[in-house]
Structures are given as C-alpha cells and as structure tokens.
Protein backbone atom coordinates (compact mmCIF):
# COMPACT_ATOMS: atom_id res chain seq x y z
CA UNK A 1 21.41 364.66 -27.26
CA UNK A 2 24.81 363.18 -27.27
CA UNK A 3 25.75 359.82 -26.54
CA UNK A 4 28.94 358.90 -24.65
CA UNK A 5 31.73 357.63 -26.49
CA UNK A 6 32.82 353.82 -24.91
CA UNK A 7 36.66 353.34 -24.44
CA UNK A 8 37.81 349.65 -23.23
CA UNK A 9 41.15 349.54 -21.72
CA UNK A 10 43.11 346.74 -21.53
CA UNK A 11 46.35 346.20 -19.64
CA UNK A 12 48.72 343.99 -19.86
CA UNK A 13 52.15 342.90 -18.70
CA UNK A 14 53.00 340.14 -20.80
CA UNK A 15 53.23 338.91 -24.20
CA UNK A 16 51.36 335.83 -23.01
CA UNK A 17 48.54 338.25 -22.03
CA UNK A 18 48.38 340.30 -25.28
CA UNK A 19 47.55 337.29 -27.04
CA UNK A 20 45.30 336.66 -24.71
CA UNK A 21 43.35 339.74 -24.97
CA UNK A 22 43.59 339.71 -28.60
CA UNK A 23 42.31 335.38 -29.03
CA UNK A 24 39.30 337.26 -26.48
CA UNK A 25 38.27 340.48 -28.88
CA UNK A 26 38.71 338.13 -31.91
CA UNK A 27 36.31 335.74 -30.53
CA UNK A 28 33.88 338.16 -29.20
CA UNK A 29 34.21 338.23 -25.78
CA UNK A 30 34.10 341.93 -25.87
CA UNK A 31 31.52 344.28 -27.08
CA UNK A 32 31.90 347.43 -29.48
CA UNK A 33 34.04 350.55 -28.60
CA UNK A 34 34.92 353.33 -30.22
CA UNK A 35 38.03 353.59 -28.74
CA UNK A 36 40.32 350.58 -27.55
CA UNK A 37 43.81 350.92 -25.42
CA UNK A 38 46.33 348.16 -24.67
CA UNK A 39 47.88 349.86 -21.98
CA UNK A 40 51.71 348.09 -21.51
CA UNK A 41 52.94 347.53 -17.55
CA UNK A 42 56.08 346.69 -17.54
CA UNK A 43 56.79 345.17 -14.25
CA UNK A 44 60.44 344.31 -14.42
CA UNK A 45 62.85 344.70 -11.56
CA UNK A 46 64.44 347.50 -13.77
CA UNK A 47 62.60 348.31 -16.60
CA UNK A 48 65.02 350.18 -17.95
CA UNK A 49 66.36 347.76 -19.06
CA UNK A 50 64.03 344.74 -19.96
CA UNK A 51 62.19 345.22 -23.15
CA UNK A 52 58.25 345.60 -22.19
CA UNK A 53 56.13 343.91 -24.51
CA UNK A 54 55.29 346.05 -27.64
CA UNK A 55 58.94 345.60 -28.35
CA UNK A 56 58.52 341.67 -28.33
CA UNK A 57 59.23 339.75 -31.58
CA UNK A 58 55.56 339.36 -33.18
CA UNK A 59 53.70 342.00 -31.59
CA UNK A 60 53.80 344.39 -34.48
CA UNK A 61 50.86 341.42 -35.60
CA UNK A 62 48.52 342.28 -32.48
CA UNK A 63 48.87 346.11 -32.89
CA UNK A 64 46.46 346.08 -35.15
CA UNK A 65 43.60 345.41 -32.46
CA UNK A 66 43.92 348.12 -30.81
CA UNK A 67 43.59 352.30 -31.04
CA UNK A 68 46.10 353.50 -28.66
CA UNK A 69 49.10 351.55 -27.30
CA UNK A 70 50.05 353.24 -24.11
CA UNK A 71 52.54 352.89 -21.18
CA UNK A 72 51.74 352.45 -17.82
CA UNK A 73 55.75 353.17 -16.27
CA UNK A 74 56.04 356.55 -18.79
CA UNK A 75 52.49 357.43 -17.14
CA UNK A 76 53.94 357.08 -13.47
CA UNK A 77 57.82 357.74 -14.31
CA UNK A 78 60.21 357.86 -12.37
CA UNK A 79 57.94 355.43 -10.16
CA UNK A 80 57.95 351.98 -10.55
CA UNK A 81 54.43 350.20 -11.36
CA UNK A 82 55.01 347.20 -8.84
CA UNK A 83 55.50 349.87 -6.20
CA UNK A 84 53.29 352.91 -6.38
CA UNK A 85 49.12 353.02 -5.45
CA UNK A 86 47.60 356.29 -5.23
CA UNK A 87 47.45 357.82 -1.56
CA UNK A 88 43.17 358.21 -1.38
CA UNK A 89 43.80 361.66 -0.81
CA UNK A 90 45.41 362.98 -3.85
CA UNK A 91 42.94 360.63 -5.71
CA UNK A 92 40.49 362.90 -7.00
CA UNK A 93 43.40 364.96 -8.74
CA UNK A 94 44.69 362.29 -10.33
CA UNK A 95 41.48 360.34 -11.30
CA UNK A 96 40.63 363.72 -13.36
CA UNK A 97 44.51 364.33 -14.65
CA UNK A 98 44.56 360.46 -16.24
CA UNK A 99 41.54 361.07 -18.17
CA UNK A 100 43.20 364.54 -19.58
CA UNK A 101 46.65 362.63 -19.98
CA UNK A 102 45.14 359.94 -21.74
CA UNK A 103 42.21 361.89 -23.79
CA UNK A 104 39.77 360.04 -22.48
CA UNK A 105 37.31 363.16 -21.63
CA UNK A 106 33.69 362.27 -20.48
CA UNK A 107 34.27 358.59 -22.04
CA UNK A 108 32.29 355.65 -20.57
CA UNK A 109 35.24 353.73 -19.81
CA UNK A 110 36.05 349.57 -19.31
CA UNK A 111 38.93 347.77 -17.95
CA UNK A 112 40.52 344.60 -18.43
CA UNK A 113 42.84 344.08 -15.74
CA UNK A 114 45.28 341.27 -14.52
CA UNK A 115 46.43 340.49 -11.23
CA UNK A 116 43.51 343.16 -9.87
CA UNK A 117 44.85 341.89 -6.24
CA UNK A 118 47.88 343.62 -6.91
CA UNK A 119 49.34 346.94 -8.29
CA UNK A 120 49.94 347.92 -11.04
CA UNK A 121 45.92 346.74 -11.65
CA UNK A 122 44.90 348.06 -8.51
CA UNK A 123 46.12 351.08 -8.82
CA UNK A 124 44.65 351.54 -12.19
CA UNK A 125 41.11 350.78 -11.12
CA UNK A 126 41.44 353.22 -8.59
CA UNK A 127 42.04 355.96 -10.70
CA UNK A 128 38.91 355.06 -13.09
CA UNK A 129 36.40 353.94 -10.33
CA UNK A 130 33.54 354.42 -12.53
CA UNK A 131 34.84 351.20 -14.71
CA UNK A 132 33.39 347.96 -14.76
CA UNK A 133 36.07 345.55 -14.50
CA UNK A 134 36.71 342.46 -16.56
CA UNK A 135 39.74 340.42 -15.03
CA UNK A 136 41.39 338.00 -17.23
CA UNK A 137 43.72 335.15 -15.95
CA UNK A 138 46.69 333.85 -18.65
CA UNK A 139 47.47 331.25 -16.55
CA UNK A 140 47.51 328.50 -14.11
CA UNK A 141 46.71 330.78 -11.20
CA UNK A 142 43.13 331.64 -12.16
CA UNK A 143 42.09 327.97 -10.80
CA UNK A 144 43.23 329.49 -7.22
CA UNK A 145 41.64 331.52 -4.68
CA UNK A 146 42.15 335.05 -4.45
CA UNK A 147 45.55 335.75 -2.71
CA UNK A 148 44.39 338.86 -0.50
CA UNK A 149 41.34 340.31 0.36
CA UNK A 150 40.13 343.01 -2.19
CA UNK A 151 38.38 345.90 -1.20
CA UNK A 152 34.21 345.28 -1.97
CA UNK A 153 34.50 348.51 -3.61
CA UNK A 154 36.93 347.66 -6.03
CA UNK A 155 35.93 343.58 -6.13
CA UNK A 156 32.38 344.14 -6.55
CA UNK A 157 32.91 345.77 -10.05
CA UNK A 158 34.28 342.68 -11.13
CA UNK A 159 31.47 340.66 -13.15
CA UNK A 160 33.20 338.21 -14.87
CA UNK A 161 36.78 336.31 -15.03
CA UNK A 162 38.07 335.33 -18.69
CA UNK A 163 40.44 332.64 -18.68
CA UNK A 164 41.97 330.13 -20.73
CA UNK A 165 40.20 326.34 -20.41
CA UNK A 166 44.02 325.50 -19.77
CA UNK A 167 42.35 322.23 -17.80
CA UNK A 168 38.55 321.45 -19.22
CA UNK A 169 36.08 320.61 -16.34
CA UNK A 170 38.23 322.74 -13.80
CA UNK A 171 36.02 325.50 -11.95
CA UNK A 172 38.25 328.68 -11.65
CA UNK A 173 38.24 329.77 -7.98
CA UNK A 174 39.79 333.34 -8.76
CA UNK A 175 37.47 336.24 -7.41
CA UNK A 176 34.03 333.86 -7.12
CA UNK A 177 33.93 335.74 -3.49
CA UNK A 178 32.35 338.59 -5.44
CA UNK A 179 30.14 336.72 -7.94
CA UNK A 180 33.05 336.63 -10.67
CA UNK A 181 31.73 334.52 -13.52
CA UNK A 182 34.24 332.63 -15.33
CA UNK A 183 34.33 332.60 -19.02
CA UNK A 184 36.70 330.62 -21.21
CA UNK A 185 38.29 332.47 -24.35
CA UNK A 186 37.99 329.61 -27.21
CA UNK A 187 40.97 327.75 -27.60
CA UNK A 188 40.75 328.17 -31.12
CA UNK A 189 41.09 331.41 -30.83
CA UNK A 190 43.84 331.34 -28.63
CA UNK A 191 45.81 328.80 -31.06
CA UNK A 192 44.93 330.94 -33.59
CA UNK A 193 46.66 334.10 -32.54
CA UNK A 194 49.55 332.11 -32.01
CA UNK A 195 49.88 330.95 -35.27
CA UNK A 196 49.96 334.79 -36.48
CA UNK A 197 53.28 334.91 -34.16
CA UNK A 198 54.57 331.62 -35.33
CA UNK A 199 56.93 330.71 -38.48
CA UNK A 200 56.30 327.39 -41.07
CA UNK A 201 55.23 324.65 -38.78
CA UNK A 202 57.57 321.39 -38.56
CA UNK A 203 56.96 318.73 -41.21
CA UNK A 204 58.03 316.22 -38.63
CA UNK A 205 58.09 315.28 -34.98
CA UNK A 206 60.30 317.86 -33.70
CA UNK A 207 63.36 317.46 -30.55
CA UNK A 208 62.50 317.71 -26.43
CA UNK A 209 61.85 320.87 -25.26
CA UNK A 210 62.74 321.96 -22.12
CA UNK A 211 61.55 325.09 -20.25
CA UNK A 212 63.21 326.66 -17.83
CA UNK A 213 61.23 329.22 -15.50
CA UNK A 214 64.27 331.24 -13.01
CA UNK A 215 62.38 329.76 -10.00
CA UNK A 216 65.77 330.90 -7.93
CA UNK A 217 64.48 334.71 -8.96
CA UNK A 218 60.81 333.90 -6.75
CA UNK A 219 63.20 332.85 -4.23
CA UNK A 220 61.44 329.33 -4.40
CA UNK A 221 64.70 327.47 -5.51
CA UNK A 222 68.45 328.06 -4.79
CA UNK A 223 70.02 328.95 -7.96
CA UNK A 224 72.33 326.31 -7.64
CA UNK A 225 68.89 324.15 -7.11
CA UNK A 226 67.36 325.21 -10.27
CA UNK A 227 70.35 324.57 -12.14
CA UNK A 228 69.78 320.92 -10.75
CA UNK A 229 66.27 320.94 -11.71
CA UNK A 230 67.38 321.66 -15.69
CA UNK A 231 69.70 318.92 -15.45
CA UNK A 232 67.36 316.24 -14.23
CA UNK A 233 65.13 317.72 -17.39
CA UNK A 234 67.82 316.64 -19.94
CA UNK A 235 68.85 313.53 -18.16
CA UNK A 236 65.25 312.34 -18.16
CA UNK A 237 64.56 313.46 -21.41
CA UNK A 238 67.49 311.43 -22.85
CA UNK A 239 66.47 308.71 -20.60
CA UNK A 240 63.05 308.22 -22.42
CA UNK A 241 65.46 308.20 -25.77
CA UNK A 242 65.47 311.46 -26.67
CA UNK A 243 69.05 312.65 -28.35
CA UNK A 244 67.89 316.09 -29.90
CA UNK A 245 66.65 318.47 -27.11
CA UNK A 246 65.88 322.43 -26.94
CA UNK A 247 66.01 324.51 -24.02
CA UNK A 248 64.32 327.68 -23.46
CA UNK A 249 65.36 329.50 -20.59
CA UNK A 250 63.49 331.98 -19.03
CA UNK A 251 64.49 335.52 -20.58
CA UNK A 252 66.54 336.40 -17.29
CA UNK A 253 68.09 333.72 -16.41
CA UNK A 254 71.97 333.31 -16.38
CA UNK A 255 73.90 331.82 -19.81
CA UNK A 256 76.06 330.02 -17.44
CA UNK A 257 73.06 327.59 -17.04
CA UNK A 258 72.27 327.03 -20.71
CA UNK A 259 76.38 326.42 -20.97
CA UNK A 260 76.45 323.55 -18.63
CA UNK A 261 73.70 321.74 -19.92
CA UNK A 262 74.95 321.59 -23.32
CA UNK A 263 78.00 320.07 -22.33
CA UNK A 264 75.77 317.83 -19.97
CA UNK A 265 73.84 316.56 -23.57
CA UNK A 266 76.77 315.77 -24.90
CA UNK A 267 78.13 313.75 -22.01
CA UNK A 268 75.38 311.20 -22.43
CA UNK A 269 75.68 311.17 -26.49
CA UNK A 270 72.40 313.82 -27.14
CA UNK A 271 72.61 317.13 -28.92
CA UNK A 272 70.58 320.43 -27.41
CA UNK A 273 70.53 323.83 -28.57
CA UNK A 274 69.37 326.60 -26.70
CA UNK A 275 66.16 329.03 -27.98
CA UNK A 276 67.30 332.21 -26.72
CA UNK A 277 64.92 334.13 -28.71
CA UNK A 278 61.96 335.93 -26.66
CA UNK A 279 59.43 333.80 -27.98
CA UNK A 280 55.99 331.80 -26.55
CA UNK A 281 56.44 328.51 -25.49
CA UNK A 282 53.08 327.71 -27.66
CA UNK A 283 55.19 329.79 -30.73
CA UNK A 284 57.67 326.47 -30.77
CA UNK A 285 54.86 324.20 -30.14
CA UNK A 286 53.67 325.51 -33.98
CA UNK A 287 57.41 325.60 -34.90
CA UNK A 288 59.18 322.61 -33.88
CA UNK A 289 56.48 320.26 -33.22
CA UNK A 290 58.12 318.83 -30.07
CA UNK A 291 57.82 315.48 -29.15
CA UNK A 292 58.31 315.84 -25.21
CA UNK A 293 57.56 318.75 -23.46
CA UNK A 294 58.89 319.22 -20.04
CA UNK A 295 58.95 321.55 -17.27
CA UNK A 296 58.52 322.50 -13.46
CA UNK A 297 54.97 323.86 -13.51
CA UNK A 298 55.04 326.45 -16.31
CA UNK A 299 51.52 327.36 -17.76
CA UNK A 300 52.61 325.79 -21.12
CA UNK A 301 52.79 322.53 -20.01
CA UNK A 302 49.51 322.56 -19.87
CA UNK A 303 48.74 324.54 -23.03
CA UNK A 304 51.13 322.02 -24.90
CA UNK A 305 48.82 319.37 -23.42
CA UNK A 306 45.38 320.42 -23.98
CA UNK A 307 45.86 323.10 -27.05
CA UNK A 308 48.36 321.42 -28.65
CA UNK A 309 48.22 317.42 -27.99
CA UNK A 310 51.69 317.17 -27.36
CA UNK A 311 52.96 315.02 -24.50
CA UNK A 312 53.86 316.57 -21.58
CA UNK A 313 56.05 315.71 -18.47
CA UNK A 314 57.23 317.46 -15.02
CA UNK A 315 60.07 317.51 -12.60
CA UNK A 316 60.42 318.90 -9.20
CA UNK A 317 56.98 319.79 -8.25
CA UNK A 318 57.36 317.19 -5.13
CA UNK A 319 60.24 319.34 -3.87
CA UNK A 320 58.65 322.88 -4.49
CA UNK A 321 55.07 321.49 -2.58
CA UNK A 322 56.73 320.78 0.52
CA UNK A 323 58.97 323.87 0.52
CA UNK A 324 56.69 326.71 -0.88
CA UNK A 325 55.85 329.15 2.16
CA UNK A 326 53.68 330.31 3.32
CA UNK A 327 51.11 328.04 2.89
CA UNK A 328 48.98 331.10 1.32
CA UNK A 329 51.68 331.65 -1.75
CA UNK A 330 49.79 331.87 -4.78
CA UNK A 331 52.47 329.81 -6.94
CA UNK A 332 51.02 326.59 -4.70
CA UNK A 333 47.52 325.93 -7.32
CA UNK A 334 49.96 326.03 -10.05
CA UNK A 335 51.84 323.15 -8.73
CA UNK A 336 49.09 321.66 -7.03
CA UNK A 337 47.15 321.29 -10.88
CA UNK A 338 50.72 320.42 -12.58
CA UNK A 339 51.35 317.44 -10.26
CA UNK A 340 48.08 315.91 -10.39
CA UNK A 341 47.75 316.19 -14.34
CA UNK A 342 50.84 316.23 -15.71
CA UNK A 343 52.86 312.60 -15.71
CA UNK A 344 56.24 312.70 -13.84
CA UNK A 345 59.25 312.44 -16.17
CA UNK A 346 61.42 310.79 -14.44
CA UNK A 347 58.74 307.75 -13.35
CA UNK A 348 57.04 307.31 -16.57
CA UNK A 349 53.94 305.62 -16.14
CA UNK A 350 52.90 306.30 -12.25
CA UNK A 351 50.45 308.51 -10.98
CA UNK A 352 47.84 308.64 -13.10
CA UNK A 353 46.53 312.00 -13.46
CA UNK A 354 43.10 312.17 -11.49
CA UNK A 355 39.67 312.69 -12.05
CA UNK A 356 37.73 315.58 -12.82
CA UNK A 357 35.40 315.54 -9.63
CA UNK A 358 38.24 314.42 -7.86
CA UNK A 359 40.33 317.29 -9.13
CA UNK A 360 37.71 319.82 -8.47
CA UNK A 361 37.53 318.60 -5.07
CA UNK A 362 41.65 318.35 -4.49
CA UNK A 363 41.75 322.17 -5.54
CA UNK A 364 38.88 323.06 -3.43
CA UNK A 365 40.38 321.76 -0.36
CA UNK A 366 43.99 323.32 -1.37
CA UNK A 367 42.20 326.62 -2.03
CA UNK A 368 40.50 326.53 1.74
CA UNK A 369 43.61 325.68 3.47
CA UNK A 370 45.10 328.80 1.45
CA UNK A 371 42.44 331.33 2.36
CA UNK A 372 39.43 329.91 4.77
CA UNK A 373 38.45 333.29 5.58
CA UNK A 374 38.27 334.23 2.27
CA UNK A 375 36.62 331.30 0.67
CA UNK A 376 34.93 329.89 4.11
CA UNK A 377 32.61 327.73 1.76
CA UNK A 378 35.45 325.34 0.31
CA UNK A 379 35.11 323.55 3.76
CA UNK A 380 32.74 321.14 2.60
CA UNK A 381 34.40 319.67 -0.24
CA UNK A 382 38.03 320.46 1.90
CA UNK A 383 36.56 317.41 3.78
CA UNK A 384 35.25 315.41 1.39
CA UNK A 385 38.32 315.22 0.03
CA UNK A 386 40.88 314.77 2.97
CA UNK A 387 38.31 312.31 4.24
CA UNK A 388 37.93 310.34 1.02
CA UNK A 389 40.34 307.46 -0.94
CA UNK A 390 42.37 309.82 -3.11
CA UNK A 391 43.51 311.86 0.38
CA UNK A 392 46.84 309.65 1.15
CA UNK A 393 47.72 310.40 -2.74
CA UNK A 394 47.30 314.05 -2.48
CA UNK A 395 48.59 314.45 1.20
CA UNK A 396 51.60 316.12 -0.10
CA UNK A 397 49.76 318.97 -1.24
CA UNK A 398 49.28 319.58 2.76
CA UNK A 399 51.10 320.39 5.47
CA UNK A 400 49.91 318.67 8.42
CA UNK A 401 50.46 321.57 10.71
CA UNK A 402 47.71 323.76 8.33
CA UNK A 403 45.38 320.63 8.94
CA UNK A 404 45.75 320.80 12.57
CA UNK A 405 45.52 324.57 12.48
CA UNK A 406 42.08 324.48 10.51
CA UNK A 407 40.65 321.17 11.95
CA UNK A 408 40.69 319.10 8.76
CA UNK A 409 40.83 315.88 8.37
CA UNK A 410 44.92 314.65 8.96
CA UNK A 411 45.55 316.99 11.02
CA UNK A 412 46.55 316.44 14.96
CA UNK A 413 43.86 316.04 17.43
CA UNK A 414 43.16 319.39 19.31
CA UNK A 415 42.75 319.04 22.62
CA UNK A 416 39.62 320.67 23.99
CA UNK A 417 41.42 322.02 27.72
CA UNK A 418 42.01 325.77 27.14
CA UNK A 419 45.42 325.65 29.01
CA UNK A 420 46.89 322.21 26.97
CA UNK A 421 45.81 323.84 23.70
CA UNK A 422 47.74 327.01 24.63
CA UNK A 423 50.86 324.98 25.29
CA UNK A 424 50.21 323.37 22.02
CA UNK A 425 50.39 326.98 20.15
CA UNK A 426 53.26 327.75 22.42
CA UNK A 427 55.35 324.74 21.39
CA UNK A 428 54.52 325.33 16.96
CA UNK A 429 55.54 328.88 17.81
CA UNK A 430 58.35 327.69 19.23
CA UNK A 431 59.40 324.77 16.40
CA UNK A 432 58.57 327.69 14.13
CA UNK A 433 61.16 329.50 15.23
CA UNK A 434 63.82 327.33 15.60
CA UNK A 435 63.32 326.34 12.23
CA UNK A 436 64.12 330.28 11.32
C-alpha cells in the first residue's frame, strides 16, 4: 500500500515574508515534506513592472529551502492576483487543473497563507480545499482583529497563526474567531536569517535612519503630507544631535522626496544619504548599526526595538489616528501598538509606553470598536479599559461617535425614546455627509 506524498505550500508576497517562512522551517515550526513550494504573489499595481521577490537582492540565500519556486501572476496571467477569485462554479475545473499545472497529483497538500482575508490567499485556498491552513502574520497587523468575515469553511481550516513576538506579552487577535492558535517563530531565528541577507556588521554606532513608508499611495496621507512627515523625521533627528542620517524610502516612492530632504540636512549643518537599494530595514539594522531609528508606524520599528535593541522613535501617528477611515481599516492596530510603545521623537521623554495588561486591554477595546460583530467578546475588557485610568491617555485611539454608536464608555448618552434616537441617527447621517 502506498502512502501519500506531503507537499507544503507556502506563499508569499514579500521579502519580509520569505524570511519569515524560512526563520519558521529553520526553527521547526513545520513538519517533514517531501515536497516544499514558495509560491511568489506579486501584488503590485503593475507587476510588470515591479520586481516580485525571487528577484530581490539576497534571496538567491533562501532558495535553498525550498523544492519548487513558483508564480502565482504566471499561474493566473493576464489576471491580476489582487483582483481575480474563482467563480464557485468553474471551481471544480480548476481545483483539478492546479494540481496538474503544478504536479501536485494525489499529494496531501498544506498551505501557508498570508492575508487569508483577502485574495490572492483566498483564492488559493479555494482551489486546494482539502488543505489545512497555517496563516502567518509578518507584521504589526497580526495583533488586530480580522478585517472581514471569512467564510467558516475556509476559516475553520485555520489551526494556528505564526507570527513574529514583534511586542512580547501581546495576545494576537488575528483569526482567534475560529480557534487560531498563535505561535511565535523564535526571534533568533528570525535575526538569524537576516544575517544570511546582511553584509559585515558596523564596528561602531552607526547614523539615524529614517524610513519612509509612501503612506500618500494607501491614500492615508497627501503626498505633499508625507513629504512633511519625512521632514519632521530629519529635523527631529538632528534635533536630538544627530548630523549623519540615512533615509530609506519606500521602493515606490518619488526621488523628488529623497532630493529635498538632502538639501533639508544640509540646511541645518547634518549630512544624509539615501539607501535606495531594495533591502530589509532589519538588513541595515546588522549593517549600519543605527543609533536612532525612526518612522511612522512601520513594522521595523518595532523589530529594531525588540530584535535588535536599538532605540526607536515615531512621528505622525497622532495625525494618521484621527484621520484613518473607516474606523474598521486594518492599518489602525498598527498605529494603535506604535503610539503606545514607541517614544515620540519630537517630545523625547513623554508618554511612557504602557503596560502589558494595560496594552492587552487598549488593543482589545480598539479591536471591538473595529469589528464587534466579529469579535463580540472584546466587550468586556473594551470597558474595562474606557472605564479605567489609562482611558483619557488612549482616548485618541477613539472616535467618540464609534463610542456612542456601540455604547462604550465616552461615548454620548443615547436617549432611550424611539423617535429622539431616530433624530439622533438622522442628524450623524446628516454631519456625515456634509463632511463628504
């Protein structure tokens, strides 16, 4: 009797995510295969023309892990992954073509998927419904709820969630609707990989280094806004006394930015150079050995922080909290952790990052407020916080019109006559509007 040949697939869209999958097999968080894919998404607005991942400086060192590296966009082509799901009818067809396509035959099959709320991950575990499903988070947005409801029959093959311990004592909220059970990949492991990507290390303490993230591209920031944001990064930096900096813009951004802000360095007597090479923040962590890192609220600040001991500092999260809509955007537990870990860098010294109870709690009650229907269970601690002494701190994490909405604690008084509460809807729907 023969036994079924296992194949684990795992798909990624980022270099950030290859290494995580690779610190994850290296440190055992897999079992045995005889077969192992990295299948490569990239999710680009054109493709065409951004380099997907296997072509990234370094990744020639991860190959190794794998098989098979494949291509989710020449599997699809001409259609583009962020756009295209299966219709359920032609399903069956293509379930049976992919295995053909991709030689997997009769193989018991695994994913590893990212983002399984969206395509192209939700698309793939449609077409291999037979797969148990391993999600894995590489970054901040694991700590939030699920952004939209998954169907059970897709959700419930989801048994764990592997994620970085980018914040120790933080519970992951990600998928825990369907019994997810988190699991943090080793940070040593992590760090390790890294250092298979990285150059010599710097003898000494290294320059600032700034990280830009094209907010203006998630249509959170004007671009004339984030080119604001980068400039209050280098005056701050030089502020503290910093007179070497580095910026690394995101790989997209416009060179017109990185222009003005050398010339803005040198207007206040301080040197920076820009890293335009398509490398991991945590690559120059090893390389440069910054002294300051600073940022909106990128992953690595936190990384640099925790994996790396290197101070850390933010701008701009105040302005992004109180503009980021809708209330449900999955970018607002990213900020949310940033601002209440990560010192300000322009008011050195204030706000002193919270505790971890306290934090657990803070994220709880921003995680309700973003989905109560999903996550109807976060009410508790929701209140515990608003009602408790750190909620005048954190009330900027809030609107008050969600509070009143959801009958939390800072929120208006509803009134209890049907007709006066139906003028009250009338009247937000109309302030809504006007605002529009």
């Amino acid at each position: 009797m023969s036994t079924r040949r296992t194949t684990q697939i795992f798909c990624a869209s980022t270099l950030y995510g290859a290494v995580t999958i690779a610190a994850a097999l290296d440190s055992g968080c897999f079992g045995p295969a005889d077969r192992r894919i990295l299948l490569v998404c990239n999710n680009a607005a054109v493709p065409e023309t951004t380099p997907a991942l296997d072509e990234a400086e370094g990744f020639e060192r991860l190959r190794g892990r794998f098989d098979d590296v494949l291509s989710w966009n020449e599997t699809i082509s001409p259609l583009h992954p962020a756009g295209w799901t299966p219709r359920a009818s032609d399903l069956p067809l293509l379930q049976r073509h992919l295995r053909t396509l991709w030689g997997l035959g009769d193989d018991r099959v695994e994913l590893a998927l990212e983002s399984i709320q969206v395509t192209p991950a939700l698309a793939i575990a449609q077409l291999l419904p037979d797969a148990p499903i391993t999600v894995y988070a590489d970054g901040l947005m694991s700590y939030g709820p699920t952004r939209n409801k998954i169907d059970p029959l897709i959700g419930g093959r989801v048994a764990r969630l592997l994620h970085l311990d980018l914040v120790p004592g933080l519970a992951p909220l990600l998928l825990a609707e369907f019994g997810a059970v988190p699991e943090a990949v080793p940070t040593e492991a992590f760090t390790k990989v890294v250092e298979e990507l990285a150059g010599t290390p710097a003898a000494q303490e290294g320059p600032a280094l700034l990280l830009g993230q094209y907010l203006a591209a998630l249509n959170l920031l004007t671009a004339a806004e984030e080119e604001e944001l980068h400039l209050r990064m280098v005056r701050g930096a030089i502020a503290r006394g910093h007179r070497r900096l580095v910026f690394k813009p995101h790989p997209t951004a416009p060179d017109a930015w990185s222009r003005k802000l050398v010339e803005a360095a040198e207007e206040l007597g301080a040197e920076l150079t820009v890293e335009d090479r398509p490398l991991l923040a945590e690559v120059l962590y090893r390389e440069l050995r910054p002294a300051l890192v600073v940022g909106c609220f990128s992953t690595a600040l936190l990384t640099a922080a925790t994996f790396y001991g290197l101070p850390a500092a933010r701008v701009g999260t105040r302005v992004l909290l109180e503009r980021l809509t809708p209330f449900q955007n999955s970018n607002r537990i990213p900020l949310t952790v940033v601002d209440a870990v990560v010192p300000p860098l322009e008011k050195e010294g204030e706000d002193s990052a919270i505790g971890t109870e306290e934090l657990n709690d803070l994220v709880a009650a921003v995680g309700f407020a973003m989905q109560p229907k999903i996550r109807p269970e976060l009410r508790e601690p929701a209140v515990r916080h608003l009602s408790g002494p750190l909620a005048e701190r954190t009330r900027h994490h809030f609107t008050r019109r969600r509070l009143t909405v959801l009958n939390l604690p800072g929120g208006l008084p509803i009134p209890r006559h049907p007709k006066v509460r139906r003028l009250a809807r009338r009247a937000l729907r109309l302030r809504k509007a006007l605002k529009k």
